[in-house]
Protein backbone atom coordinates (compact mmCIF):
# COMPACT_ATOMS: atom_id res chain seq x y z
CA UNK A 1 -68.65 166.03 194.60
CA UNK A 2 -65.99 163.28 195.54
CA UNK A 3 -67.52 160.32 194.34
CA UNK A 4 -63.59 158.64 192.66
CA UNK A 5 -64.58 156.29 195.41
CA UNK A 6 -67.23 154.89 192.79
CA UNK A 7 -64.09 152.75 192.36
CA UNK A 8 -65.80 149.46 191.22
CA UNK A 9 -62.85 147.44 191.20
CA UNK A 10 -61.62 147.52 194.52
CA UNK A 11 -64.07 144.30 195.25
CA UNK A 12 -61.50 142.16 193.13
CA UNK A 13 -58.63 144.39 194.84
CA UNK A 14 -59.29 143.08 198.52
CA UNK A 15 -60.37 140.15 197.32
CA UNK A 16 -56.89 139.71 195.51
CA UNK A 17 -55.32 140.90 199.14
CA UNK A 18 -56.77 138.55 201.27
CA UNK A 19 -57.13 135.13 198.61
CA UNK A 20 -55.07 132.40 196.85
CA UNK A 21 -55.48 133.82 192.83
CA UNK A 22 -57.67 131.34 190.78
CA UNK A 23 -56.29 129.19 188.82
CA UNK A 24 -56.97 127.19 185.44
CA UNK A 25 -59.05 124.82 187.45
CA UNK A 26 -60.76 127.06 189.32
CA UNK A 27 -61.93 129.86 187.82
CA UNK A 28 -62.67 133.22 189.06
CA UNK A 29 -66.33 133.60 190.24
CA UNK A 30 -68.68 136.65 191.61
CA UNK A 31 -67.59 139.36 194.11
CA UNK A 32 -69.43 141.61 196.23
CA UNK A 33 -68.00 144.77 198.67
CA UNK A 34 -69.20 146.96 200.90
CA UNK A 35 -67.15 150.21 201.34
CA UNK A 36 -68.23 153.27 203.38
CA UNK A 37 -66.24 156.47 203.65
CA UNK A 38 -66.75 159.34 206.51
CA UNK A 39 -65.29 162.49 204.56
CA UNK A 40 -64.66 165.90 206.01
CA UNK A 41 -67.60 167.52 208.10
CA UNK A 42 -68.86 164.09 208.87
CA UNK A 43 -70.28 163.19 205.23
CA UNK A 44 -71.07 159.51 205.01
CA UNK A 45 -70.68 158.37 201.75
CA UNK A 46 -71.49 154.21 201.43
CA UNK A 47 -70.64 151.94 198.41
CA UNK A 48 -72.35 148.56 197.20
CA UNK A 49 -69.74 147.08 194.50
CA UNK A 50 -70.40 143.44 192.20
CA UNK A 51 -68.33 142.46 189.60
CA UNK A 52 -70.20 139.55 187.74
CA UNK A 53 -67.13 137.52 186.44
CA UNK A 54 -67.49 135.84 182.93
CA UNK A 55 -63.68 134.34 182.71
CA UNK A 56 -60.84 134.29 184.34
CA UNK A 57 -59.82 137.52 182.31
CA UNK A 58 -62.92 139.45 182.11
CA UNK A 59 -65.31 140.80 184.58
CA UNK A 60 -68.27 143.30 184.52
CA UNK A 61 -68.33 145.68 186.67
CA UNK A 62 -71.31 147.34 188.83
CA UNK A 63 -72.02 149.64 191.21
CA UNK A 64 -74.27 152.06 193.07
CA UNK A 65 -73.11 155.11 196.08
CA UNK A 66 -74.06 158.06 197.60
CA UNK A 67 -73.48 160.65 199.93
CA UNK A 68 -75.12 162.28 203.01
CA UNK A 69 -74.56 166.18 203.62
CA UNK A 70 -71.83 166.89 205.94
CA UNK A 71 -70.79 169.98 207.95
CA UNK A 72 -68.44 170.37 204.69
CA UNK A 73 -70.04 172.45 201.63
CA UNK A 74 -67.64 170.14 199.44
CA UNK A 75 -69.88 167.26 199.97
CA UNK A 76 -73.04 167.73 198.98
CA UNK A 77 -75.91 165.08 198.64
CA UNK A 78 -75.64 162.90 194.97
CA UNK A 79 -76.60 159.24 194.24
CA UNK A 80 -74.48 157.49 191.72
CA UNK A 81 -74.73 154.51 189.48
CA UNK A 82 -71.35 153.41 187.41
CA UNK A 83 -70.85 150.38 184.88
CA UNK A 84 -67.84 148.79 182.85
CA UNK A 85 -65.91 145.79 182.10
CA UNK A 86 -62.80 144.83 184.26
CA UNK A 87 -59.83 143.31 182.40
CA UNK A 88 -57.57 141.17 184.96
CA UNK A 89 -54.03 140.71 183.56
CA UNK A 90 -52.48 139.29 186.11
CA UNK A 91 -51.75 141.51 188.59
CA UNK A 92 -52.79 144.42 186.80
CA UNK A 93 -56.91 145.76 186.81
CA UNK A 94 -57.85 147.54 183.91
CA UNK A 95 -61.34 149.37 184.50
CA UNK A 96 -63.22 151.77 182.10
CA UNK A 97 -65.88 152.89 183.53
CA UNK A 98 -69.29 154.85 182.50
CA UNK A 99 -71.68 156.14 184.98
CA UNK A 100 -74.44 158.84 186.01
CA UNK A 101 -75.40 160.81 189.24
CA UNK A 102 -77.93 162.55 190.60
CA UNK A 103 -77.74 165.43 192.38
CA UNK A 104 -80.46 167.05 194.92
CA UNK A 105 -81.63 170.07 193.92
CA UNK A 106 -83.86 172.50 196.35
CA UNK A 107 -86.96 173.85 194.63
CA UNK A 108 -89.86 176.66 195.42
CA UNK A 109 -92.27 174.01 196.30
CA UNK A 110 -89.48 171.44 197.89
CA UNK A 111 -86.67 169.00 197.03
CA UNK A 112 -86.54 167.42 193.76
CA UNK A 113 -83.87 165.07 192.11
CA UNK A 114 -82.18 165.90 188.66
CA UNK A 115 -79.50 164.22 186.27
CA UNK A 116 -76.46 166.21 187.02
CA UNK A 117 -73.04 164.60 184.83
CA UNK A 118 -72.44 161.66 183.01
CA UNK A 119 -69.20 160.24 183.95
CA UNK A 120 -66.52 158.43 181.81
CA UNK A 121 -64.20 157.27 183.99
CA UNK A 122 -60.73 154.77 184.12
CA UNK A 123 -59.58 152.71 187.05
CA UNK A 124 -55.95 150.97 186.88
CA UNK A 125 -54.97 148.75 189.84
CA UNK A 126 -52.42 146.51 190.70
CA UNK A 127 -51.63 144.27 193.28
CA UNK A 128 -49.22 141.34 194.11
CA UNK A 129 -49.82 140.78 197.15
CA UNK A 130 -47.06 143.27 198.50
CA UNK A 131 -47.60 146.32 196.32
CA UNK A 132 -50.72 147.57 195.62
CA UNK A 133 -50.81 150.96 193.63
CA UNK A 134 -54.64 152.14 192.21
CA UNK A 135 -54.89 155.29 189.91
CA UNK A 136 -58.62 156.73 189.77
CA UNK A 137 -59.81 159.21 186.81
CA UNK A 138 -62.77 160.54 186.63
CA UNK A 139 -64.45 163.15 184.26
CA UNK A 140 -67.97 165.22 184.69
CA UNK A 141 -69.56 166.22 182.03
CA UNK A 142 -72.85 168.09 183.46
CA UNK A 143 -76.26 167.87 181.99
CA UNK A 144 -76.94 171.06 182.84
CA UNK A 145 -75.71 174.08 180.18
CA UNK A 146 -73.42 176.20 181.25
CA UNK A 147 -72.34 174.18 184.47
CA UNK A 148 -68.39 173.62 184.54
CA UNK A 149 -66.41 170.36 183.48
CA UNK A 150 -64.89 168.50 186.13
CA UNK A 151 -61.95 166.07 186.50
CA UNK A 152 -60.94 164.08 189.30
CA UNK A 153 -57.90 162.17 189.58
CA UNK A 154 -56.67 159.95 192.75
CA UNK A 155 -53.22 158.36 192.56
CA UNK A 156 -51.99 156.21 195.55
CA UNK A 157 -49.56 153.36 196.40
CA UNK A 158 -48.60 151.43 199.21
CA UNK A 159 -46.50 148.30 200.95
CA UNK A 160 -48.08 145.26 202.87
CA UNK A 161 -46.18 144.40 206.13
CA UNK A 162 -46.38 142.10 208.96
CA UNK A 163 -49.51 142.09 210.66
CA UNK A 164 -52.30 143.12 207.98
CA UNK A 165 -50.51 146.47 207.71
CA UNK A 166 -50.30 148.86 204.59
CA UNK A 167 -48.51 152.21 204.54
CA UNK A 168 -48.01 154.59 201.80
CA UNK A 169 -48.47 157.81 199.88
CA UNK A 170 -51.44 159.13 198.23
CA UNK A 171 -52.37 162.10 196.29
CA UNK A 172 -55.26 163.47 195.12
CA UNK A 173 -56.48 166.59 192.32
CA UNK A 174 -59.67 168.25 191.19
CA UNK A 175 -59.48 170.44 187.97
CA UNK A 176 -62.41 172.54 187.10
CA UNK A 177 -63.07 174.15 184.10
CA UNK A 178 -61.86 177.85 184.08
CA UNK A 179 -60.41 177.38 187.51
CA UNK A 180 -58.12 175.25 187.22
CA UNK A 181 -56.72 173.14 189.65
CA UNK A 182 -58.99 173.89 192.38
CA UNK A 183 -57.90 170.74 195.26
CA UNK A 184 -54.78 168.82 195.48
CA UNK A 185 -54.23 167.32 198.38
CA UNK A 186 -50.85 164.99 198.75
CA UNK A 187 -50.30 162.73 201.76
CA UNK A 188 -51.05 159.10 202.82
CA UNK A 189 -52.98 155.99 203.58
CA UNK A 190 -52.41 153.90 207.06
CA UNK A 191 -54.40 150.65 206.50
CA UNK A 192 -55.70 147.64 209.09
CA UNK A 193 -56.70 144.11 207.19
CA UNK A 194 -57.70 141.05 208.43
CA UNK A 195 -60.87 138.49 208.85
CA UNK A 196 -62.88 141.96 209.49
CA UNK A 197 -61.98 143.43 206.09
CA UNK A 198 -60.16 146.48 205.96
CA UNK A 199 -59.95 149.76 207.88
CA UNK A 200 -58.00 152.97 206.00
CA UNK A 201 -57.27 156.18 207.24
CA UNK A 202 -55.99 159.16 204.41
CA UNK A 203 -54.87 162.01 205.96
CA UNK A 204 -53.55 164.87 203.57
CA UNK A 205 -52.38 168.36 203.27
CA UNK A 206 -54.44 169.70 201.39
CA UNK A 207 -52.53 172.54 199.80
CA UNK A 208 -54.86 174.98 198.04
CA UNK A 209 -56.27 176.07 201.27
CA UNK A 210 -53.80 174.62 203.39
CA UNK A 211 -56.30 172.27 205.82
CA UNK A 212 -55.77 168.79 206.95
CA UNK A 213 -57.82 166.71 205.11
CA UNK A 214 -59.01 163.52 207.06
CA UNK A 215 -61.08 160.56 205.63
CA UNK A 216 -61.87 157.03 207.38
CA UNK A 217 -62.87 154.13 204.89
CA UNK A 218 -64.02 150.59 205.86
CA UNK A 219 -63.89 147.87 202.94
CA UNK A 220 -65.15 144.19 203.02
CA UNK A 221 -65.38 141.73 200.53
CA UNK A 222 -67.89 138.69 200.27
């Protein structure tokens, strides 16, 4: 399952790319965000992010996603929730993260929904305002015995230019236990931002079975 978009940070990250940073007298309050990815095959997979700010420094860190099946077997159905603080250091995010999903599973007498992993994960983001570079980690550990350890790891950066523009590359990996490295796909992000939010295509070679991987994200912040 991709689900390293269960990124809850990246409400503070627009929010960061499109606002003044708060100051000493006015401190950092609430953020909401909306994100919805269309993977491969047509899989829509929608986010609902809130990070409930208790200082200027520290933040916690909420949110909920899921995934509709595609024409692509590499996204299959799952609900997640995911939970952690969010450290801002200036321009630098600092987001552990621990969450759960469920995955549906088909039985004799009909669908039925199980715990599938529990997922540690770790989010580091920064942004001035004309770099913005976001590394995503995320581990599975499954419920079930037996089922195979999964780690997913998302490493991008990019440039702001005229005109709500942001260019740059972006790579992405999935290890799985006693396969190895089973996905790495390395290419880049072409963004759009302004008063609508934001609009992000990745397109990517993706190497291990040498496709074109193609993913369109819209973001907005409230």
């Amino acid at each position: 399952m991709i689900s390293l978009a269960s990124s809850l940070v990246m409400a503070t990250l627009l929010a960061q790319a499109t606002e003044a940073p708060p100051t000493a007298t006015t401190p950092a309050g609430d953020q909401t965000l909306i994100r919805v990815d269309l993977e491969d095959g047509f899989a829509l997979h929608p986010w609902l992010y809130h990070e409930r700010r208790i200082n200027d420094v520290l933040g916690l860190m909420v949110d909920v996603h899921g995934q509709t099946r595609g024409q692509n077997g590499r996204f299959p159905e799952f609900a997640e929730l995911d939970i952690g603080p969010n450290w801002h250091l200036g321009n630098l995010q600092v987001n552990p993260q621990l969450g759960v999903d469920l995955a549906w599973k088909s039985g004799v007498t009909g669908g039925h929904t199980k715990f599938a992993d529990l997922l540690p994960q770790l989010y580091l983001l920064y942004n001035d305002g004309f770099i913005n570079a976001e590394s995503w980690n995320v581990l599975y550990l499954p419920f079930t015995k037996g089922a195979a350890k999964m780690f997913q790891a998302r490493l991008l950066a990019s440039l702001t230019l005229p005109g709500g523009v942001s260019v740059g590359p972006h790579g992405e990996a999935t290890w799985i236990e006693d396969l190895g490295w089973d996905r790495k796909a390395v290419g880049g992000d072409v963004a759009l931002g302004g008063s609508f939010g934001q609009a992000i295509i990745f397109l990517a070679d993706e190497l291990t079975r040498d496709v074109l991987e193609i993913r369109i994200t819209y973001l907005r912040a409230f």
